[in-house]
Protein backbone atom coordinates (compact mmCIF):
# COMPACT_ATOMS: atom_id res chain seq x y z
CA UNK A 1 125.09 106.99 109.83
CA UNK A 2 121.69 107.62 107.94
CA UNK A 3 119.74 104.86 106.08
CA UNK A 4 119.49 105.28 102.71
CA UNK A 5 116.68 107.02 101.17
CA UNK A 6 114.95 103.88 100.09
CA UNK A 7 115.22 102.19 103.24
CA UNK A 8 113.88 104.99 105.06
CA UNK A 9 111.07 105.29 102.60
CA UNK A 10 110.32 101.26 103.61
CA UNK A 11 110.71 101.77 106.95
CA UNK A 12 107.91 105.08 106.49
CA UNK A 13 105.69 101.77 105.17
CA UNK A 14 106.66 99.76 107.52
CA UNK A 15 105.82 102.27 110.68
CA UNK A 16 102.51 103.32 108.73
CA UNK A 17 101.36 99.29 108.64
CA UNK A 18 103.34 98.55 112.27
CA UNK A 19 100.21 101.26 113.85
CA UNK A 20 97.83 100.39 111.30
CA UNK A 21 96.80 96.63 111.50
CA UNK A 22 93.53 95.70 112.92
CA UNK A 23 94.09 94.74 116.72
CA UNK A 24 94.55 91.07 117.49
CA UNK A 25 92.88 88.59 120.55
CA UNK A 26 89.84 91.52 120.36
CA UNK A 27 87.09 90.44 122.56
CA UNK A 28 83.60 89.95 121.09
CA UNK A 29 82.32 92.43 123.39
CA UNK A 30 84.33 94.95 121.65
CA UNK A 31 82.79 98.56 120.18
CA UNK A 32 82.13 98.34 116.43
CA UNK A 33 82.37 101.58 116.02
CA UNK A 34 86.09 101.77 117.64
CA UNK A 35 87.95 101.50 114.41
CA UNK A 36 85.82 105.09 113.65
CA UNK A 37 86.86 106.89 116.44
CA UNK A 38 90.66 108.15 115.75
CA UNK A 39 91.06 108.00 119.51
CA UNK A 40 90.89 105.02 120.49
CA UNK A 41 92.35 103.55 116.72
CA UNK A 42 95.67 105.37 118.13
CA UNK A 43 95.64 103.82 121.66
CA UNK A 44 95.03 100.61 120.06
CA UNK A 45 97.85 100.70 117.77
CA UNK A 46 100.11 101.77 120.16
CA UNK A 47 98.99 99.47 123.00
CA UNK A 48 99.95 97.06 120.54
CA UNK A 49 103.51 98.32 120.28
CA UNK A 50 103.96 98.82 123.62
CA UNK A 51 102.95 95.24 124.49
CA UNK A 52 105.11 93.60 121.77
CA UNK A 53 108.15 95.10 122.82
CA UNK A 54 107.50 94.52 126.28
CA UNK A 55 108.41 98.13 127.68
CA UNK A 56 109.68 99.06 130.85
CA UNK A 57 107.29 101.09 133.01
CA UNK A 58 110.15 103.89 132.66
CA UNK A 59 109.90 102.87 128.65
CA UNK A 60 106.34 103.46 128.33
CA UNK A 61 106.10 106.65 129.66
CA UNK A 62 108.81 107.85 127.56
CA UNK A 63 107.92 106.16 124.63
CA UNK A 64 103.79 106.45 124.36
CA UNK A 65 103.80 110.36 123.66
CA UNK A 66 106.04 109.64 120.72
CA UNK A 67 104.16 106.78 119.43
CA UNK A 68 100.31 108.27 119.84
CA UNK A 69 102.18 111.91 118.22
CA UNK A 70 103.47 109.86 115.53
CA UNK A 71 100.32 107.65 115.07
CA UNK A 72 98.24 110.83 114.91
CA UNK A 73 99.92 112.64 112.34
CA UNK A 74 100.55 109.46 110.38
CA UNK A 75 96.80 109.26 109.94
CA UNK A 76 96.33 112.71 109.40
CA UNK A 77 98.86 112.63 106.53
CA UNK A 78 96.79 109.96 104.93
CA UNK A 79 93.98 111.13 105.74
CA UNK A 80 95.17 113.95 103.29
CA UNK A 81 95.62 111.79 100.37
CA UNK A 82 91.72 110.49 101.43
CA UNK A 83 93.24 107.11 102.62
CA UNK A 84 91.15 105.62 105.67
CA UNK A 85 93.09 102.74 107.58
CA UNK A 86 90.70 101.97 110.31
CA UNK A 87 88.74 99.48 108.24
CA UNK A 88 90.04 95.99 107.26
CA UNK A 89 89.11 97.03 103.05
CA UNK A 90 91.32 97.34 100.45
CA UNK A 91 92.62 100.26 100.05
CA UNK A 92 93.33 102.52 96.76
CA UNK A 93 96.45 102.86 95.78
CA UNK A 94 97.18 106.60 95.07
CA UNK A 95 98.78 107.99 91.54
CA UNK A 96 102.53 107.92 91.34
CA UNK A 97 103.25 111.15 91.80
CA UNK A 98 100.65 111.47 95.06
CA UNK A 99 102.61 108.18 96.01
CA UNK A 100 106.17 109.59 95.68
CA UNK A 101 104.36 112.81 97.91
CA UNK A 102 103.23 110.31 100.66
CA UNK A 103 105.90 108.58 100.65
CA UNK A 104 108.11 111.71 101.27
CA UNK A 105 105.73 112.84 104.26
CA UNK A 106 105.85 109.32 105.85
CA UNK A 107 109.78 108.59 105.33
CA UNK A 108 110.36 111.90 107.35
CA UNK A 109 107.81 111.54 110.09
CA UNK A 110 109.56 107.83 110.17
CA UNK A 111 112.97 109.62 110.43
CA UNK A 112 111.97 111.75 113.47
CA UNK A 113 109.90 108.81 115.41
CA UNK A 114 112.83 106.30 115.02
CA UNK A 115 115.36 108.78 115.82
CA UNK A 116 113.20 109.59 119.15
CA UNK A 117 112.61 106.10 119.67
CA UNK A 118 116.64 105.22 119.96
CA UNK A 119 116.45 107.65 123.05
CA UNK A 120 114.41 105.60 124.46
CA UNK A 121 114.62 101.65 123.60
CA UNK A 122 117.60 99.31 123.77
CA UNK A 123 118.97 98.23 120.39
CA UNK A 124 117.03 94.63 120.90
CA UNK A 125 113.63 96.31 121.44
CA UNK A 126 114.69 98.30 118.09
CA UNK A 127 115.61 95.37 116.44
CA UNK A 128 112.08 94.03 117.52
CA UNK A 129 110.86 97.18 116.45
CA UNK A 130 111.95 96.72 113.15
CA UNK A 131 110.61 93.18 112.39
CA UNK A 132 107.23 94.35 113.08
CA UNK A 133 107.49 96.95 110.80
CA UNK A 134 108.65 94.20 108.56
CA UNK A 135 105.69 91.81 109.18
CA UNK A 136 102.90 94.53 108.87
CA UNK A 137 104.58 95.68 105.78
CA UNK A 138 103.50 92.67 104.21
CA UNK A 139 99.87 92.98 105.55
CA UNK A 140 99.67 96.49 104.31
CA UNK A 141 100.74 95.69 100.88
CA UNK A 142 97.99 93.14 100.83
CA UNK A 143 95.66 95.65 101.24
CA UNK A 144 97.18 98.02 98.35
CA UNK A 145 96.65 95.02 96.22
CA UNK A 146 100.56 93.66 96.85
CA UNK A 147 102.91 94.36 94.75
């Protein structure tokens, strides 16, 4: 049974600011430039995930490729709609109809990653899954200006 549209729209949002978020417990020591480099802003992000969900080595090899794919072409879809989330700034809020467009993109990449995801996680690392995507929602709203 599918979601409905407008929860897999949120959960689009909720991958997008899951990957997105600035890495926590970063030592001082740490590039500046990192969040520049796409690279490494992927492997952070999905270090992240892989850490918080606690991943069987089995887990992680099946599951990175789909996260860093995902994580790439999430970025690259913004990246279309000029929207830069390396940086910790606010971030402008695109017109509606640009918005409805992103949206679209995002909900279906979101479709495909979950769906490849439940191949490989049990349903308590999804639920896990999910309430990260809920907590980082709320961080990325903050930097649309919440809503």
């Amino acid at each position: 049974m599918k979601p409905p549209p407008s929860i897999q729209r949120c959960g689009a949002v909720l991958l997008l600011a899951l990957l997105t978020l600035p890495a926590s417990g970063q030592s001082s020591d740490a590039n500046p430039d990192a969040a520049l480099d796409g690279t490494t802003f992927v492997q952070e992000r999905v270090g992240e995930a892989v850490e918080r969900l606690q991943l069987t080595p089995e887990q992680q090899e099946a599951a990175q490729p789909i996260l860093m794919a995902s994580m790439q072409t999430r970025l690259d879809i913004l990246a279309g709609y000029g929207i830069d989330l390396s940086g910790e700034a606010p971030i402008e809020r695109p017109s509606r109809r640009e918005g409805r467009r992103l949206r679209g993109e995002l909900s279906d990449l979101n479709e495909a990653t979950e769906a490849q995801l439940q191949d490989v996680l049990t349903e308590a690392q999804m639920d896990t899954w999910r309430a990260m995507q809920d907590e980082n929602r709320e961080r990325l709203q903050a930097r649309f200006g919440g809503d």
